[in-house]
PDB file of N, CA and C in Angstrom:
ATOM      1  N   UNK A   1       0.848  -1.187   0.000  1.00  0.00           N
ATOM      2  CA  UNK A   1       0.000   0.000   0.000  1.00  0.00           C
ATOM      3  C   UNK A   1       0.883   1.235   0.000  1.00  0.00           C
ATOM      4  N   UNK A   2       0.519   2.361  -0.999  1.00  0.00           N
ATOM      5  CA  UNK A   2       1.091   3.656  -0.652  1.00  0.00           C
ATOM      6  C   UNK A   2       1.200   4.096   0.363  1.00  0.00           C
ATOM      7  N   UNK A   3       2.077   5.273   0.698  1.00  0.00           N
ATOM      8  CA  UNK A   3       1.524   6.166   2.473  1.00  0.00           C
ATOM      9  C   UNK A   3       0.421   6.325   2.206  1.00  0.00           C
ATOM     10  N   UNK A   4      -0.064   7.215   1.153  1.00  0.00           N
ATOM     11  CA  UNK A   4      -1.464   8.067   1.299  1.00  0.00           C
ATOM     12  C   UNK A   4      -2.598   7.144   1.208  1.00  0.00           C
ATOM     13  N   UNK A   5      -2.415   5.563   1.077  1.00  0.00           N
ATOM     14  CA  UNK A   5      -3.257   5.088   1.480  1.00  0.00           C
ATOM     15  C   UNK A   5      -3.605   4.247   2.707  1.00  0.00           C
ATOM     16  N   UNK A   6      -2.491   4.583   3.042  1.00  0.00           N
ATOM     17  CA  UNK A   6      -2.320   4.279   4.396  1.00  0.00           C
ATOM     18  C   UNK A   6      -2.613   4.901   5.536  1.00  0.00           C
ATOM     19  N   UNK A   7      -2.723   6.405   5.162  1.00  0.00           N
ATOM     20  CA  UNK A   7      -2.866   7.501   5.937  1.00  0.00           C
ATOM     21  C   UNK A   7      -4.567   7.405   5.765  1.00  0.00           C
ATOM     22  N   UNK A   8      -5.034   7.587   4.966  1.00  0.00           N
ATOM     23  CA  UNK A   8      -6.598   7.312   4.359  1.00  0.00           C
ATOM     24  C   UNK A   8      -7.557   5.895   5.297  1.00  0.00           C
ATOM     25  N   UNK A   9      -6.320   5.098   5.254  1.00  0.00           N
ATOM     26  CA  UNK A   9      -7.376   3.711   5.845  1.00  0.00           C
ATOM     27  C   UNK A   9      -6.794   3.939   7.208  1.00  0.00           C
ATOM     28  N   UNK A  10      -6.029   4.314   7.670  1.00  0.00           N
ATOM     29  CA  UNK A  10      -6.086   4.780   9.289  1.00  0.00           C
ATOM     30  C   UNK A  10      -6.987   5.742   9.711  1.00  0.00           C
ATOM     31  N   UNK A  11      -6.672   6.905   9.054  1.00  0.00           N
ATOM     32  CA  UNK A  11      -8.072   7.763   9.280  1.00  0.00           C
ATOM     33  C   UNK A  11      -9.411   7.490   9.494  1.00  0.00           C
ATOM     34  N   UNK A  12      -9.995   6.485   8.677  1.00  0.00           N
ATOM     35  CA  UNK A  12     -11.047   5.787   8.218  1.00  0.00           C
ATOM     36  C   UNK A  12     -11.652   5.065   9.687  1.00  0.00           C
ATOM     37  N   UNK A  13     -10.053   4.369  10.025  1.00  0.00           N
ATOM     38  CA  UNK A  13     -10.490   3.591  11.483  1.00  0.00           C
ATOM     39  C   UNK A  13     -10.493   4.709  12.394  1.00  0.00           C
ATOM     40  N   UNK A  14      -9.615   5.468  12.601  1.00  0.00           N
ATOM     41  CA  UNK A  14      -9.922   6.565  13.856  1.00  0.00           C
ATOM     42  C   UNK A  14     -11.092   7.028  14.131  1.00  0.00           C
ATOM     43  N   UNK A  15     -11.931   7.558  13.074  1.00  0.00           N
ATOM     44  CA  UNK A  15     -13.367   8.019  12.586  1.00  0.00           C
ATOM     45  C   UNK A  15     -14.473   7.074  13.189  1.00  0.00           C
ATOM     46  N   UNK A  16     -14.196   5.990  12.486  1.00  0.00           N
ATOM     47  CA  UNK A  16     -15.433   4.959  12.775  1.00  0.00           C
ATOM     48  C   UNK A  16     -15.182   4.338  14.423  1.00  0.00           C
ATOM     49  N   UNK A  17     -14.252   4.541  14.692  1.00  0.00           N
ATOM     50  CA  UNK A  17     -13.797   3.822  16.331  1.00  0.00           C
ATOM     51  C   UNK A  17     -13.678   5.006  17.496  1.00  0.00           C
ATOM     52  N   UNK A  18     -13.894   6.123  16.569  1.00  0.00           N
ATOM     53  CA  UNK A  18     -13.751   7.532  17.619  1.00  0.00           C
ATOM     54  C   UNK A  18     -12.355   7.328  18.572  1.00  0.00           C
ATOM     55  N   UNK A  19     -11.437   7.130  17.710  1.00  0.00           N
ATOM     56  CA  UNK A  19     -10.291   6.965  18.560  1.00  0.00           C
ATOM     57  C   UNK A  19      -9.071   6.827  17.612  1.00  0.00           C
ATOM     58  N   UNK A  20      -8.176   8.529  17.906  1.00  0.00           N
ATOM     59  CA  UNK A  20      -7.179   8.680  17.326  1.00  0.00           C
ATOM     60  C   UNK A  20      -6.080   7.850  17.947  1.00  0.00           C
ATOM     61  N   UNK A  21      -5.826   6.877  18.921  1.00  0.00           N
ATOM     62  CA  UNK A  21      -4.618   5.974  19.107  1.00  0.00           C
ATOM     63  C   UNK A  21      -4.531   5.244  18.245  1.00  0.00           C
ATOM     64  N   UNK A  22      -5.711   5.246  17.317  1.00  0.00           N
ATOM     65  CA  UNK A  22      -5.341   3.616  16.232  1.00  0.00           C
ATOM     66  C   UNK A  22      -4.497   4.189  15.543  1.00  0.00           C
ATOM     67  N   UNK A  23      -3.665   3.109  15.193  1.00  0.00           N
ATOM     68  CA  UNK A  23      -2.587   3.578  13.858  1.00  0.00           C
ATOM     69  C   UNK A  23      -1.830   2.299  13.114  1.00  0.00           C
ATOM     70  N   UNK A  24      -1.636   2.471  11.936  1.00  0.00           N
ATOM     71  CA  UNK A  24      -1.276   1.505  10.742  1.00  0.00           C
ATOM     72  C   UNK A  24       0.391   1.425  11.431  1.00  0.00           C
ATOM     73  N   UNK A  25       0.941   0.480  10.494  1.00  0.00           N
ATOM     74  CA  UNK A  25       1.994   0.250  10.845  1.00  0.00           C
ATOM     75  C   UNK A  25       2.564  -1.256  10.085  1.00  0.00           C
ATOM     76  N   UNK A  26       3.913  -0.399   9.471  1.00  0.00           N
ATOM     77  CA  UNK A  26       4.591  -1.888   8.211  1.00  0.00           C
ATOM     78  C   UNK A  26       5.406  -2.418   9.317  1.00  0.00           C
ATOM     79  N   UNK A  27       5.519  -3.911   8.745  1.00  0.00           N
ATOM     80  CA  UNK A  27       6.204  -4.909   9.480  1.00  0.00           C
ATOM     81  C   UNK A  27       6.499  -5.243   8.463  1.00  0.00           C
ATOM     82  N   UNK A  28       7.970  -5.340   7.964  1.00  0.00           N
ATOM     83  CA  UNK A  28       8.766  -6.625   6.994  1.00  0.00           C
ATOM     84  C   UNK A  28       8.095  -7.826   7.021  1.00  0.00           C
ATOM     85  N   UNK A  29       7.892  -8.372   8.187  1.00  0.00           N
ATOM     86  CA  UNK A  29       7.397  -9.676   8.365  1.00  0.00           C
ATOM     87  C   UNK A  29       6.244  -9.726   8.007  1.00  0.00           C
ATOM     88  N   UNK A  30       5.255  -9.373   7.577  1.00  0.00           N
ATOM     89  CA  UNK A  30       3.904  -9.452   7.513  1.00  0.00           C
ATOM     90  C   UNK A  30       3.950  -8.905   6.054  1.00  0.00           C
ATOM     91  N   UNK A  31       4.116  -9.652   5.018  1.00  0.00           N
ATOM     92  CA  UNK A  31       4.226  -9.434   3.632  1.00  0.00           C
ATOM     93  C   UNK A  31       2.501  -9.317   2.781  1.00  0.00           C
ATOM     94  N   UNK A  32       2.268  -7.993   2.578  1.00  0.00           N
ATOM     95  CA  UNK A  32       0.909  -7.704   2.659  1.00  0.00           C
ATOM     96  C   UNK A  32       0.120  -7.467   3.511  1.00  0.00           C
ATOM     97  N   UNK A  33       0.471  -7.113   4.598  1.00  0.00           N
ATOM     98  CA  UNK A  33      -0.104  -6.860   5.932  1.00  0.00           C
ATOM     99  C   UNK A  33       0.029  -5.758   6.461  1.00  0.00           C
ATOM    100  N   UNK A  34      -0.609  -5.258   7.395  1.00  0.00           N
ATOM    101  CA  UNK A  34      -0.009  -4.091   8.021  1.00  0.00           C
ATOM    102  C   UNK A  34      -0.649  -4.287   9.234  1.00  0.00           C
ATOM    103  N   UNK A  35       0.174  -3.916  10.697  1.00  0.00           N
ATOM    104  CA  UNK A  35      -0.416  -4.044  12.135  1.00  0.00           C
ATOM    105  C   UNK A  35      -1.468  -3.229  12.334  1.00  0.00           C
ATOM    106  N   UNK A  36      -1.975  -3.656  13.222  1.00  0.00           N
ATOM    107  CA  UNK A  36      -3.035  -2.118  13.801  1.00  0.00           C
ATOM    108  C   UNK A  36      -2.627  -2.241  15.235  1.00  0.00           C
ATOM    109  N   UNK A  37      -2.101  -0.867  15.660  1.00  0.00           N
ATOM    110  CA  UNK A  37      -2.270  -0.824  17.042  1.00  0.00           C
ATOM    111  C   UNK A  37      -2.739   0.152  18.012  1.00  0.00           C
ATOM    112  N   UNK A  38      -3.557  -0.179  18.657  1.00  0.00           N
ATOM    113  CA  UNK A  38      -4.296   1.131  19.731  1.00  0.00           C
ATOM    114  C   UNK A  38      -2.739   1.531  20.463  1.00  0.00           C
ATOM    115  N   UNK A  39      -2.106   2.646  20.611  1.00  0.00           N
ATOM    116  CA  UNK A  39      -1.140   3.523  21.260  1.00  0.00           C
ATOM    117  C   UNK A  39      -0.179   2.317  20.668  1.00  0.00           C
ATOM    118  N   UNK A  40       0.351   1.850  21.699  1.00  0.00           N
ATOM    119  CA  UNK A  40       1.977   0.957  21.582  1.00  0.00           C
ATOM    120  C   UNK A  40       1.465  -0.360  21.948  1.00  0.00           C
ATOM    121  N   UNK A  41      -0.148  -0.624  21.930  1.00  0.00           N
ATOM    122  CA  UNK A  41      -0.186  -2.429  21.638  1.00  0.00           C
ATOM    123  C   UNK A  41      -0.670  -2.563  20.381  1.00  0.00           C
ATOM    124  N   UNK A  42      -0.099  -4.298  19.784  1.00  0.00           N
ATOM    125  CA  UNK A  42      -1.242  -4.917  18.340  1.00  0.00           C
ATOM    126  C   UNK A  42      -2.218  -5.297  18.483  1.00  0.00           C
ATOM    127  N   UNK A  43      -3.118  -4.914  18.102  1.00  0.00           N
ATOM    128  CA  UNK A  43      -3.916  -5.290  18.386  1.00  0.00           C
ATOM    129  C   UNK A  43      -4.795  -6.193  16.868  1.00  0.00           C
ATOM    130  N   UNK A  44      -4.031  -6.288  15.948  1.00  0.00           N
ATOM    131  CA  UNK A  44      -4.391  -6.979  14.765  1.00  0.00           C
ATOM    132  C   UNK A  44      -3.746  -6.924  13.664  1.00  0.00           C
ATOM    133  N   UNK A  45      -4.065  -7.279  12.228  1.00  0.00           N
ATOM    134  CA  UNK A  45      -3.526  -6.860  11.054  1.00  0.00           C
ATOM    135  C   UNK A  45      -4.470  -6.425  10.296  1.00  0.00           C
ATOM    136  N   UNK A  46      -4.320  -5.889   9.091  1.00  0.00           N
ATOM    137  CA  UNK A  46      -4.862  -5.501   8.212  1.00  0.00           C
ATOM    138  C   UNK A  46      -4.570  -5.241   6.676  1.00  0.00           C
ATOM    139  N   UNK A  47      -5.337  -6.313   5.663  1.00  0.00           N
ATOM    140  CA  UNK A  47      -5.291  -6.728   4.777  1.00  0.00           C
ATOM    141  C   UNK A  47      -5.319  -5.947   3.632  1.00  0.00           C
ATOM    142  N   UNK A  48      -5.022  -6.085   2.701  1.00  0.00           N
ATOM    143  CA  UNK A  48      -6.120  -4.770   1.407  1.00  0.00           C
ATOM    144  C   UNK A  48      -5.980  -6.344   0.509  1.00  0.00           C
ATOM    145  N   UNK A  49      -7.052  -6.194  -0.541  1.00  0.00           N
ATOM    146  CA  UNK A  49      -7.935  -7.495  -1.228  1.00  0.00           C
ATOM    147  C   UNK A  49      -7.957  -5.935  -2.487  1.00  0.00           C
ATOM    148  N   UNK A  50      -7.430  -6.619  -3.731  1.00  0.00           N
ATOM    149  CA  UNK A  50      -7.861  -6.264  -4.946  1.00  0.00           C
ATOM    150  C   UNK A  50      -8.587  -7.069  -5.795  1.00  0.00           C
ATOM    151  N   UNK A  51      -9.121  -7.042  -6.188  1.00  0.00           N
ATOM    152  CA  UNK A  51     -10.002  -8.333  -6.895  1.00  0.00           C
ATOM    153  C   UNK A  51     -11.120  -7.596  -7.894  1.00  0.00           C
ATOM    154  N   UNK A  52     -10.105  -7.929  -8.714  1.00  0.00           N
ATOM    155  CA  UNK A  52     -10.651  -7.308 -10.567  1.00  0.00           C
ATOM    156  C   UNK A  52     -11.189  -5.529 -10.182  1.00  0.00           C
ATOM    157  N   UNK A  53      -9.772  -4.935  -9.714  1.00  0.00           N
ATOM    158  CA  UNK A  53      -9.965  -3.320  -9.081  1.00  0.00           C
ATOM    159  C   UNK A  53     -10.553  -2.773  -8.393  1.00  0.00           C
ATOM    160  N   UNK A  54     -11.430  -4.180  -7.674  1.00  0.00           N
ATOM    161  CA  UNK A  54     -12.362  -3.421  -6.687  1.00  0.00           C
ATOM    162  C   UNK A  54     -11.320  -3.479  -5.570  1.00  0.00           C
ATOM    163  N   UNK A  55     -11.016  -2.764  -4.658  1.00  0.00           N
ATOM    164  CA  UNK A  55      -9.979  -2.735  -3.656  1.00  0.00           C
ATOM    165  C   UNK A  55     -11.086  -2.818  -2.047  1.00  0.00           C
ATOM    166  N   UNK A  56     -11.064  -3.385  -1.241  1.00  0.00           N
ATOM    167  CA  UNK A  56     -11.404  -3.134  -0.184  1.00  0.00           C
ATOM    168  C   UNK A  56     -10.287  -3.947   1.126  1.00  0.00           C
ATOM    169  N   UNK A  57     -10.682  -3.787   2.265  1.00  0.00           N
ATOM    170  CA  UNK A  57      -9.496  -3.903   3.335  1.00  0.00           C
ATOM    171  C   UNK A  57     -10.473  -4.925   4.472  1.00  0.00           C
ATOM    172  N   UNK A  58      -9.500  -5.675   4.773  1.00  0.00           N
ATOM    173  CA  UNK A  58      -9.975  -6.604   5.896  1.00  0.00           C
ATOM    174  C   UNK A  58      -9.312  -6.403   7.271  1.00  0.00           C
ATOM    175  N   UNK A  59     -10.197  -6.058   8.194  1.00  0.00           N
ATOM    176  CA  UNK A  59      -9.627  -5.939   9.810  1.00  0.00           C
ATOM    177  C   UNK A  59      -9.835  -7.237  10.628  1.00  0.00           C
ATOM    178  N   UNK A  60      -8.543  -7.886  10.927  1.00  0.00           N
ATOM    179  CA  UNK A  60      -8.900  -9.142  11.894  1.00  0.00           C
ATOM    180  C   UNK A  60      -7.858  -8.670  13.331  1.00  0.00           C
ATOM    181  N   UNK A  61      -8.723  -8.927  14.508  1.00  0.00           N
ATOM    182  CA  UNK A  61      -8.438  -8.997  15.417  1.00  0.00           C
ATOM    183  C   UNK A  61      -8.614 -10.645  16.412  1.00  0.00           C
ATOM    184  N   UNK A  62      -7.345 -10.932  16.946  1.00  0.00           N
ATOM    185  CA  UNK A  62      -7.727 -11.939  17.811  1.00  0.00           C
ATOM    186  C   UNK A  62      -7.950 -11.496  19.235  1.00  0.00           C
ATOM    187  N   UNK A  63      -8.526 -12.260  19.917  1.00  0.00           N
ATOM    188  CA  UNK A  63      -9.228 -12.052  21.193  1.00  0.00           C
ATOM    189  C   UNK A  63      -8.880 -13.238  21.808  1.00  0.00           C
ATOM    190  N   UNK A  64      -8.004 -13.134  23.112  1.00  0.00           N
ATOM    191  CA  UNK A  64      -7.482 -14.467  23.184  1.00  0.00           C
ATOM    192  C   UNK A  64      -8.591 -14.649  24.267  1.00  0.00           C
ATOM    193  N   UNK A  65      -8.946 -15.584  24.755  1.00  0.00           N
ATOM    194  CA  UNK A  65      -9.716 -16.001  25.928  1.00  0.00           C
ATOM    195  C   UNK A  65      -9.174 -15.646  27.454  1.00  0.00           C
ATOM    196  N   UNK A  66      -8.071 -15.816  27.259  1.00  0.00           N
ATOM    197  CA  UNK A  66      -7.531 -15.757  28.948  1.00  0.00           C
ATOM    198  C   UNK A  66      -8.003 -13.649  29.474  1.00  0.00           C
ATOM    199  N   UNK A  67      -7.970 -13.262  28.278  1.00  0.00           N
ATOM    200  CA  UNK A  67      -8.176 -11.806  28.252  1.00  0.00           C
ATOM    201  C   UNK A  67      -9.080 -10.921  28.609  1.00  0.00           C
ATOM    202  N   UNK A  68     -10.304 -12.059  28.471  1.00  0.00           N
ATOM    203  CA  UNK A  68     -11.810 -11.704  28.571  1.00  0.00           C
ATOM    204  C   UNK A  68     -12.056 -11.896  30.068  1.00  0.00           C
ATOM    205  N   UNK A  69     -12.495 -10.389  30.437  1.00  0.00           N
ATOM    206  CA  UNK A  69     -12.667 -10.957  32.413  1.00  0.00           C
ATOM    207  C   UNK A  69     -14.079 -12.224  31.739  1.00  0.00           C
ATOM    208  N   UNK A  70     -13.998 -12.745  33.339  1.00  0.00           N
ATOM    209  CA  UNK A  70     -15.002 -13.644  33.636  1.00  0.00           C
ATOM    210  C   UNK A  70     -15.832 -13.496  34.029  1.00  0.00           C
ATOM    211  N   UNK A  71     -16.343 -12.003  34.863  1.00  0.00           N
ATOM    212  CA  UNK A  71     -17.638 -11.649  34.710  1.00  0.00           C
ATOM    213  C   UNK A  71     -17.860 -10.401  34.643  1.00  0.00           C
ATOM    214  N   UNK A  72     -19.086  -9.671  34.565  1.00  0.00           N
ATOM    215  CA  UNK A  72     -19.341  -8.511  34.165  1.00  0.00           C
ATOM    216  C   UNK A  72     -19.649  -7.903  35.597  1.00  0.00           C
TER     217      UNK A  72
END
């Protein structure tokens, strides 16, 4: 992905999540990927999918179990 589209699909999440800590971020290791992380944790990756020029982006987050309190 370009910067400026990088800058564009971060924005995009800040907006919809009301929260400027999110931010993109390249990893060598993640070939087509890019991190997402709220301040200084990952909190996922994020994909971009071209498929016959339609471009759209996939957000996956894992949620590990031990993470989730146990009650409300």
């Amino acid at each position: 992905m370009t910067r400026n589209e990088i800058l564009r699909v971060e924005r995009y999440l800040q907006t919809k999540f009301r929260n400027t800590d999110i931010a993109l971020r390249q990893d060598p290791q993640l070939k087509g990927a890019l991190e997402v992380c709220l301040g200084d944790e990952f909190i996922g990756t994020l994909y971009r999918d071209d498929d016959e020029g339609e471009i759209s982006y996939a957000f996956s987050m894992v949620i590990l179990e031990l993470d989730v309190p146990r009650s409300l």
